[in-house]
PDB file of N, CA and C in Angstrom:
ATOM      1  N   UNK A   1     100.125 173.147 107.971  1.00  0.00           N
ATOM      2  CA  UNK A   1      99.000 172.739 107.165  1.00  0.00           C
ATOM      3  C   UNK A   1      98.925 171.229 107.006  1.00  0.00           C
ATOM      4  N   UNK A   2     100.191 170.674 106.707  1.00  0.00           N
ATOM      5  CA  UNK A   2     100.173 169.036 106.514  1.00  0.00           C
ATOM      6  C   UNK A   2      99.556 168.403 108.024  1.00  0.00           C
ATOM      7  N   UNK A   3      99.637 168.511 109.223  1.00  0.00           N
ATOM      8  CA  UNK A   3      98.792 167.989 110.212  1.00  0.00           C
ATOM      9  C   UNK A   3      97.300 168.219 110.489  1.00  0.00           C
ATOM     10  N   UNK A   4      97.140 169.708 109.481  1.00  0.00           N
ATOM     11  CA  UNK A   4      95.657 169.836 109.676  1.00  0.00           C
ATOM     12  C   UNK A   4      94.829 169.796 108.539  1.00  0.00           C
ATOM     13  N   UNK A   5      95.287 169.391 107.427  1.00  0.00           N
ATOM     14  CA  UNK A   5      94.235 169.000 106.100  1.00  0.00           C
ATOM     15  C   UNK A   5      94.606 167.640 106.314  1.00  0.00           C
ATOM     16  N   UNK A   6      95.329 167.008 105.640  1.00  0.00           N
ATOM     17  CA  UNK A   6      95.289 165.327 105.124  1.00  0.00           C
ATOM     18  C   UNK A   6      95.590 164.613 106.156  1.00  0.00           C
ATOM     19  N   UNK A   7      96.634 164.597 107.048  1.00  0.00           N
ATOM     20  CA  UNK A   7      96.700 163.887 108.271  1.00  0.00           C
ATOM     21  C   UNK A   7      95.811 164.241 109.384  1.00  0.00           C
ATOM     22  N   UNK A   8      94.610 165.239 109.697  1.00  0.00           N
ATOM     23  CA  UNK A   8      93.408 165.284 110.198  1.00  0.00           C
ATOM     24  C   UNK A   8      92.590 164.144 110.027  1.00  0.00           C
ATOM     25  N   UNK A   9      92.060 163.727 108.326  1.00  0.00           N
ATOM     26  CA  UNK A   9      91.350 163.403 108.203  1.00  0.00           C
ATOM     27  C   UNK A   9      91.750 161.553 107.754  1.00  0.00           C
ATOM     28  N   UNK A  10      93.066 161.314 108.387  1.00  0.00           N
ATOM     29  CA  UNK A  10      93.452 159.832 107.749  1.00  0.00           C
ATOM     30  C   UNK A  10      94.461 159.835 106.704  1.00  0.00           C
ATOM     31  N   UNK A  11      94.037 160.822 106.001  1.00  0.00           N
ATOM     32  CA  UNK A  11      94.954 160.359 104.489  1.00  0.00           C
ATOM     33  C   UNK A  11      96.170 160.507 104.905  1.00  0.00           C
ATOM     34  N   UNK A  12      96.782 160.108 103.552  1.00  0.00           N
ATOM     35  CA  UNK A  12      98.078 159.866 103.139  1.00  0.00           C
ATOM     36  C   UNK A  12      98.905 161.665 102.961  1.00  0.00           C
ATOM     37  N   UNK A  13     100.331 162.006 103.144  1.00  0.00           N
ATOM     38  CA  UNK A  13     100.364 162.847 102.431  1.00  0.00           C
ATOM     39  C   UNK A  13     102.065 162.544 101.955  1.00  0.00           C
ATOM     40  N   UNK A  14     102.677 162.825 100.849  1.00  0.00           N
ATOM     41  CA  UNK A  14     103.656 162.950 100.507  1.00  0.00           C
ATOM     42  C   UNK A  14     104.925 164.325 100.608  1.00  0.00           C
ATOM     43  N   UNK A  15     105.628 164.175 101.412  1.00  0.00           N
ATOM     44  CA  UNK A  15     106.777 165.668 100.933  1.00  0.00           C
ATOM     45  C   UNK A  15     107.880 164.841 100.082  1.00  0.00           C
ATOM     46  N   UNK A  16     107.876 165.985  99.471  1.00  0.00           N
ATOM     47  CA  UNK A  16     109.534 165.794  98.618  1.00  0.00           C
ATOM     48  C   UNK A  16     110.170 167.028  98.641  1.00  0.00           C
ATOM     49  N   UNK A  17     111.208 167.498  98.163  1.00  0.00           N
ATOM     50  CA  UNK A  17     112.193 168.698  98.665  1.00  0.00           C
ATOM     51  C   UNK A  17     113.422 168.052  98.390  1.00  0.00           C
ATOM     52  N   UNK A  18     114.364 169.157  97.728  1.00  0.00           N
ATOM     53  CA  UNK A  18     115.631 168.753  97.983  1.00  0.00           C
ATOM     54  C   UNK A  18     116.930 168.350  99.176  1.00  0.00           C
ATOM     55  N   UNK A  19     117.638 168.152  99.365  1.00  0.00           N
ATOM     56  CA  UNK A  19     118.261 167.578 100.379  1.00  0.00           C
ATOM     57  C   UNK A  19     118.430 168.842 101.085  1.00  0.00           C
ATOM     58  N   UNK A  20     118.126 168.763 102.983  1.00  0.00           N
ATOM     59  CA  UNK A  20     118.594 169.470 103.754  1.00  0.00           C
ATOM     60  C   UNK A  20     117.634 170.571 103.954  1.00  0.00           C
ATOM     61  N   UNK A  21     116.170 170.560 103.037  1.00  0.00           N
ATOM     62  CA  UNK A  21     115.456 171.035 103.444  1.00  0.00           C
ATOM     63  C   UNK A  21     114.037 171.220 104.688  1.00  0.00           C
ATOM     64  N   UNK A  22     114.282 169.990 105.222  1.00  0.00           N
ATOM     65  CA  UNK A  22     113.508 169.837 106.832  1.00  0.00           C
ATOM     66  C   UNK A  22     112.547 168.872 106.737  1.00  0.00           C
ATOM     67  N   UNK A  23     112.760 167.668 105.437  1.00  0.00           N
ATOM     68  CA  UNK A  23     112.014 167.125 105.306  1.00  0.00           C
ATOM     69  C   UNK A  23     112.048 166.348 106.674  1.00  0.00           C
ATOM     70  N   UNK A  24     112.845 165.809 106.983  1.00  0.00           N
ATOM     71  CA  UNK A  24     113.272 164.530 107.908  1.00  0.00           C
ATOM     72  C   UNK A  24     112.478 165.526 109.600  1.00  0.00           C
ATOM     73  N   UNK A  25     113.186 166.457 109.356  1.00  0.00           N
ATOM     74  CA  UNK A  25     112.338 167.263 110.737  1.00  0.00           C
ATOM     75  C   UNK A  25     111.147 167.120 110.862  1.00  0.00           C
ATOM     76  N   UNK A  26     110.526 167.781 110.063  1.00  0.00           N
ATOM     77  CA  UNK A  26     109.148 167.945 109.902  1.00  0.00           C
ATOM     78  C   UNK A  26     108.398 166.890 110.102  1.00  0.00           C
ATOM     79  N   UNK A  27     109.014 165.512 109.701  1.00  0.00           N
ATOM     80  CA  UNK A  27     108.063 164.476 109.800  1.00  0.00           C
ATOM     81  C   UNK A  27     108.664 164.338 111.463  1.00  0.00           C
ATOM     82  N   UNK A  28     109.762 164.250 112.143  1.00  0.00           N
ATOM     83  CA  UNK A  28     109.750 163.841 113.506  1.00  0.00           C
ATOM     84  C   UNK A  28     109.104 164.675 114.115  1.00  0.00           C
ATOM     85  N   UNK A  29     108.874 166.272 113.808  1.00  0.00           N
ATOM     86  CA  UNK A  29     107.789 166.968 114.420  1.00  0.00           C
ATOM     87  C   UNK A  29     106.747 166.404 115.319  1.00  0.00           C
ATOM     88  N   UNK A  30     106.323 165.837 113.991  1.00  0.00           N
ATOM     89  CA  UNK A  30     104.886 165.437 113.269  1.00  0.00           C
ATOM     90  C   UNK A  30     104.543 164.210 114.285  1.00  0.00           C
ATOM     91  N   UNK A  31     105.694 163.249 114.541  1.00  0.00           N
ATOM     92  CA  UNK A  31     105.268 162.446 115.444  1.00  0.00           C
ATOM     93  C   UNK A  31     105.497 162.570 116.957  1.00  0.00           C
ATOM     94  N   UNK A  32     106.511 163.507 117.147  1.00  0.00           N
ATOM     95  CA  UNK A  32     106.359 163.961 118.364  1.00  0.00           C
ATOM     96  C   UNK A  32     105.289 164.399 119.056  1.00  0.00           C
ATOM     97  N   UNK A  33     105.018 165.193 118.288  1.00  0.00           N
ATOM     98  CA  UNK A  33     103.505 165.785 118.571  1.00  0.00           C
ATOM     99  C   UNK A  33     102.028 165.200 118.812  1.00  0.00           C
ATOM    100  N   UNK A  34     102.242 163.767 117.580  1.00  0.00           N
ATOM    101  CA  UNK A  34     101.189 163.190 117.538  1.00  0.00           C
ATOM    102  C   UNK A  34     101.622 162.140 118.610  1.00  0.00           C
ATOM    103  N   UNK A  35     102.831 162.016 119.572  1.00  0.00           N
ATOM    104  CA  UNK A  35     102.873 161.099 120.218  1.00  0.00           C
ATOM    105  C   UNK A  35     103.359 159.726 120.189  1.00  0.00           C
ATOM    106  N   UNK A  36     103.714 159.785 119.037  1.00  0.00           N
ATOM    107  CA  UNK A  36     104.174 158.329 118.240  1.00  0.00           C
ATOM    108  C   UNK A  36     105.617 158.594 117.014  1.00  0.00           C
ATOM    109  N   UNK A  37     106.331 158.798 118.264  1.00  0.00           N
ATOM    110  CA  UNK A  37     107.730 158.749 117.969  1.00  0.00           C
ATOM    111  C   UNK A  37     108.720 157.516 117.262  1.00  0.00           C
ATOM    112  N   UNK A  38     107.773 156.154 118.026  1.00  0.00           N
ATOM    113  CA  UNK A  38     108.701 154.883 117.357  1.00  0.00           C
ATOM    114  C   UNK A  38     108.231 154.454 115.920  1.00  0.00           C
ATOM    115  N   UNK A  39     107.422 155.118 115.528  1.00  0.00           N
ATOM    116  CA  UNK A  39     106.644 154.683 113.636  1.00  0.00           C
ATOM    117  C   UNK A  39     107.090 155.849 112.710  1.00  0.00           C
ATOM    118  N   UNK A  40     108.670 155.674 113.162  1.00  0.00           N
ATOM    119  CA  UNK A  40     109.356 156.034 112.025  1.00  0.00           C
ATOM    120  C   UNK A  40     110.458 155.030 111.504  1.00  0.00           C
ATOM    121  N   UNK A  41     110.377 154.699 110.183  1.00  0.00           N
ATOM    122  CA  UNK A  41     110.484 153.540 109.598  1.00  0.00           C
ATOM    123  C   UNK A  41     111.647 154.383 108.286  1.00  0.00           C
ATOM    124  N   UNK A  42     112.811 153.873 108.173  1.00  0.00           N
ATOM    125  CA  UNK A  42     113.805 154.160 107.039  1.00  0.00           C
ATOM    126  C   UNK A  42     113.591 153.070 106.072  1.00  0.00           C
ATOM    127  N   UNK A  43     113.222 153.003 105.013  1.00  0.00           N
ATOM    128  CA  UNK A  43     113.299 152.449 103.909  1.00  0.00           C
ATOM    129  C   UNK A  43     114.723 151.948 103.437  1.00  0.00           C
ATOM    130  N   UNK A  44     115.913 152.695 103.693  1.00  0.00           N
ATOM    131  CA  UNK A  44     117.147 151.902 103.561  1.00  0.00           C
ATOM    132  C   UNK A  44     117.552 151.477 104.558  1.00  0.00           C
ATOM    133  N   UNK A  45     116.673 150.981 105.558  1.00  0.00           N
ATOM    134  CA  UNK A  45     117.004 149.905 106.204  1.00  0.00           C
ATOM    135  C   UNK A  45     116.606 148.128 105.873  1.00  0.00           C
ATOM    136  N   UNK A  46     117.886 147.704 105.268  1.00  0.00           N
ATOM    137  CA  UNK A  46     117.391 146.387 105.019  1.00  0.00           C
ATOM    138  C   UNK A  46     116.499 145.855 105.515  1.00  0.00           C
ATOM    139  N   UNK A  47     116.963 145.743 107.059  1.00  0.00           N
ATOM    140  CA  UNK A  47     115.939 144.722 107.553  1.00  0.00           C
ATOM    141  C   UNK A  47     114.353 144.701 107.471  1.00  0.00           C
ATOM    142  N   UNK A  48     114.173 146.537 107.870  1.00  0.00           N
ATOM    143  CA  UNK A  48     112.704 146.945 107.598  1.00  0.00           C
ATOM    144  C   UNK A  48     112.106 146.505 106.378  1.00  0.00           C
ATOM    145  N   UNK A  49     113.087 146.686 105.136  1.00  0.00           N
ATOM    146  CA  UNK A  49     112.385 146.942 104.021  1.00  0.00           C
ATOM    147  C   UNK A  49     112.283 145.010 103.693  1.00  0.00           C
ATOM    148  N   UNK A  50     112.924 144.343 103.979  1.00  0.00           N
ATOM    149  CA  UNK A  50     112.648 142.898 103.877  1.00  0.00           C
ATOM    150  C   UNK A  50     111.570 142.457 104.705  1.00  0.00           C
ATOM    151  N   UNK A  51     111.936 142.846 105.940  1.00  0.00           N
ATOM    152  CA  UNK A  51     110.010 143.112 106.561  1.00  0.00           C
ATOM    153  C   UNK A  51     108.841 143.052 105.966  1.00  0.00           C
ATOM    154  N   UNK A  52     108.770 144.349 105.431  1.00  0.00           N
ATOM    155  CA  UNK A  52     107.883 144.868 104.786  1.00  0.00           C
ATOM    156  C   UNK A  52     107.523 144.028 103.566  1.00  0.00           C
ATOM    157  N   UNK A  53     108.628 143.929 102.889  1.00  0.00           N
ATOM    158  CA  UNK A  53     108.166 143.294 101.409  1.00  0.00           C
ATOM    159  C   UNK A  53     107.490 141.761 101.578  1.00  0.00           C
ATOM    160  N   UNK A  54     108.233 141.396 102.429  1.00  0.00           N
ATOM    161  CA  UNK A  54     107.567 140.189 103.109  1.00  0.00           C
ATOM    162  C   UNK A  54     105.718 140.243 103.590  1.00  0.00           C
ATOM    163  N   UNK A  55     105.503 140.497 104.102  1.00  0.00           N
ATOM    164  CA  UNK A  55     104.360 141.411 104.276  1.00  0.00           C
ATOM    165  C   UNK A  55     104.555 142.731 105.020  1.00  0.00           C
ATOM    166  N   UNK A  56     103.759 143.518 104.834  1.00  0.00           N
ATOM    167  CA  UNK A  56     103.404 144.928 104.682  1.00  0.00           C
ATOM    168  C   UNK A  56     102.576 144.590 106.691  1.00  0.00           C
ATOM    169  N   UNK A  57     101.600 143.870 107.046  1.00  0.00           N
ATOM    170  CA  UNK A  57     100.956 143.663 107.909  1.00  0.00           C
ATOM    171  C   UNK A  57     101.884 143.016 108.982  1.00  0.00           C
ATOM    172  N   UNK A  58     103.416 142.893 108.573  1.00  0.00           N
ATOM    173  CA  UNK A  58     104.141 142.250 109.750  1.00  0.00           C
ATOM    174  C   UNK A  58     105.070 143.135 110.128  1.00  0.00           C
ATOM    175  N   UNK A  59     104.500 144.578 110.223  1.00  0.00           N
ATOM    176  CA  UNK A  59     105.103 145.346 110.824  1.00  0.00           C
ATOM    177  C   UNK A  59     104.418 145.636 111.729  1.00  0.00           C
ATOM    178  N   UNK A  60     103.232 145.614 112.096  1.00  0.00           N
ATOM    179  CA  UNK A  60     102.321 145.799 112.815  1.00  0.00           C
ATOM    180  C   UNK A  60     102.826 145.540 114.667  1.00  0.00           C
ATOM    181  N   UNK A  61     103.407 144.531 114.705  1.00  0.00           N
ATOM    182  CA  UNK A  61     103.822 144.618 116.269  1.00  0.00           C
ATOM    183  C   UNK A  61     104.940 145.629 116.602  1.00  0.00           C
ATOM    184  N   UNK A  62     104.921 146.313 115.690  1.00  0.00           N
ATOM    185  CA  UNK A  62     106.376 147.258 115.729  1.00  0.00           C
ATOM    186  C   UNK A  62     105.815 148.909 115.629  1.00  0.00           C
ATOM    187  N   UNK A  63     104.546 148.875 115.562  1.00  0.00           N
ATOM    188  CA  UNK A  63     103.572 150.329 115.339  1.00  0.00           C
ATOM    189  C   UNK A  63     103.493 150.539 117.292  1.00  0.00           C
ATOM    190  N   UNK A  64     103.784 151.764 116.929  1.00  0.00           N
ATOM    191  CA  UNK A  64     103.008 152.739 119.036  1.00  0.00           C
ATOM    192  C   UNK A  64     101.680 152.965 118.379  1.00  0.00           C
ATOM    193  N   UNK A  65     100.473 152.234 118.847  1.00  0.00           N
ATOM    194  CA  UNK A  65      99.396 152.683 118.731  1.00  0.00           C
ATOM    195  C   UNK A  65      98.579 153.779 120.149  1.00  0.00           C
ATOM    196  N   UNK A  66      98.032 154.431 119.879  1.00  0.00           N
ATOM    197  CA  UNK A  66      97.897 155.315 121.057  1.00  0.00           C
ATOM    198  C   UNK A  66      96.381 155.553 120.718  1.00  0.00           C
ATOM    199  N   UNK A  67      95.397 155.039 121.840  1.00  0.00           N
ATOM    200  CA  UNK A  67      94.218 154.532 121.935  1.00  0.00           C
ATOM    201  C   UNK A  67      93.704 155.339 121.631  1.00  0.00           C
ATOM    202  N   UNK A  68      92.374 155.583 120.805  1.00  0.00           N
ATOM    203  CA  UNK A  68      91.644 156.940 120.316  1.00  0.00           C
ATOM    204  C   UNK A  68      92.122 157.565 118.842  1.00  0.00           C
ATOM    205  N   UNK A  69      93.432 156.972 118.928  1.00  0.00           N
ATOM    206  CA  UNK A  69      94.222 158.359 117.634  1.00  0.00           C
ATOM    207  C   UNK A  69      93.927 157.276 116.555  1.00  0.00           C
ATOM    208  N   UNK A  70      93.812 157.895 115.377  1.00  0.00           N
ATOM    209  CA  UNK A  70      94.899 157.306 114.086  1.00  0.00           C
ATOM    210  C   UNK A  70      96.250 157.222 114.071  1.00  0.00           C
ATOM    211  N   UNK A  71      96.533 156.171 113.387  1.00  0.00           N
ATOM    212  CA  UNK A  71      97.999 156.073 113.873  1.00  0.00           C
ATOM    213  C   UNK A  71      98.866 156.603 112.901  1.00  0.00           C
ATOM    214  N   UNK A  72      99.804 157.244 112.899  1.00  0.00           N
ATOM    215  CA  UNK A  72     100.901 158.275 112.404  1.00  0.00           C
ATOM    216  C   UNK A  72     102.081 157.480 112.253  1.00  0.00           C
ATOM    217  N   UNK A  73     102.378 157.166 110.648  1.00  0.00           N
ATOM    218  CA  UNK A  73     103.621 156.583 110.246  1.00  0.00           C
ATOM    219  C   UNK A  73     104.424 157.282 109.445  1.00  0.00           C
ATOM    220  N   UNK A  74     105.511 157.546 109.436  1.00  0.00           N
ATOM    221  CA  UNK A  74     106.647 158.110 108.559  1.00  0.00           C
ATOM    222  C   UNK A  74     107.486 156.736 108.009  1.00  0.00           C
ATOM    223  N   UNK A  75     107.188 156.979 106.910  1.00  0.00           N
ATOM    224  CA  UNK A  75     108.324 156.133 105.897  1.00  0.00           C
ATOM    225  C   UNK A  75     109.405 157.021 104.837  1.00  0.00           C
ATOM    226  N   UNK A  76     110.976 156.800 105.543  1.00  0.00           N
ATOM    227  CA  UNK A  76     111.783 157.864 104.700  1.00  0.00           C
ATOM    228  C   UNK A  76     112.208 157.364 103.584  1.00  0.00           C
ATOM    229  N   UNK A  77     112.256 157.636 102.807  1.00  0.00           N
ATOM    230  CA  UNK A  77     113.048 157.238 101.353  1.00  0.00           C
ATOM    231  C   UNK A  77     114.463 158.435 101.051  1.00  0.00           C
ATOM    232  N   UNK A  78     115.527 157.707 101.426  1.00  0.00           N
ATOM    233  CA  UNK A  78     116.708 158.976 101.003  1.00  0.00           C
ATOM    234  C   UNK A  78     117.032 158.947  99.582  1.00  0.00           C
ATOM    235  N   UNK A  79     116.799 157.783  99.113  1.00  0.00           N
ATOM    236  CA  UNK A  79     116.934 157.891  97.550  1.00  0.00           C
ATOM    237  C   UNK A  79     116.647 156.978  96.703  1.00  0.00           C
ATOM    238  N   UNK A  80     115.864 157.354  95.504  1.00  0.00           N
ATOM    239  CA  UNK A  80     115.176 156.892  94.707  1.00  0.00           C
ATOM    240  C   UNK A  80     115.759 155.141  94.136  1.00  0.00           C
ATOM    241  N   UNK A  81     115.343 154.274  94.094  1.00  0.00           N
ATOM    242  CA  UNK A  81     115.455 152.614  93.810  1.00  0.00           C
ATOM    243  C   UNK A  81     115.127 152.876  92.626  1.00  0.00           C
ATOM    244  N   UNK A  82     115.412 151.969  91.750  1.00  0.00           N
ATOM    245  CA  UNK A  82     115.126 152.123  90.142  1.00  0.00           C
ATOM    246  C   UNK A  82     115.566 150.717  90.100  1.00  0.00           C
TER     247      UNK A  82
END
């Protein structure tokens, strides 16, 4: 259902689940499928996340865009920052 309601139409969608439940799968599924395997992005990865915070738009040479599609990003969060 998550590839064919909200990621059909652009949006955003969120999973959460406890540990070991297929979250992490599901999203590599997700880009396998959609073709865009390298726009998966770990959040506890320093470097990414200094990237990012730096600007958000200077990740951009680091996206597989695949001509025609919307582009399909996974961002993991293993655990909550406070």
């Amino acid at each position: 259902m998550i590839n064919t309601d909200p990621l059909a139409f652009g949006k955003m969608a969120f999973v959460s689940g406890p540990r070991q439940c297929g979250k992490t799968t599901l999203a590599e599924s997700l880009l396998v499928a959609a073709g865009h395997e390298a726009n998966y992005f770990n959040w506890d990865d320093v470097e990414f996340r200094r990237l990012w915070l730096h600007s958000p738009a200077a990740i951009l040479p680091l996206l597989h865009i695949v001509p025609g599609c919307l582009p399909l990003l996974v961002f993991i969060v293993n655990r909550v920052i406070v």
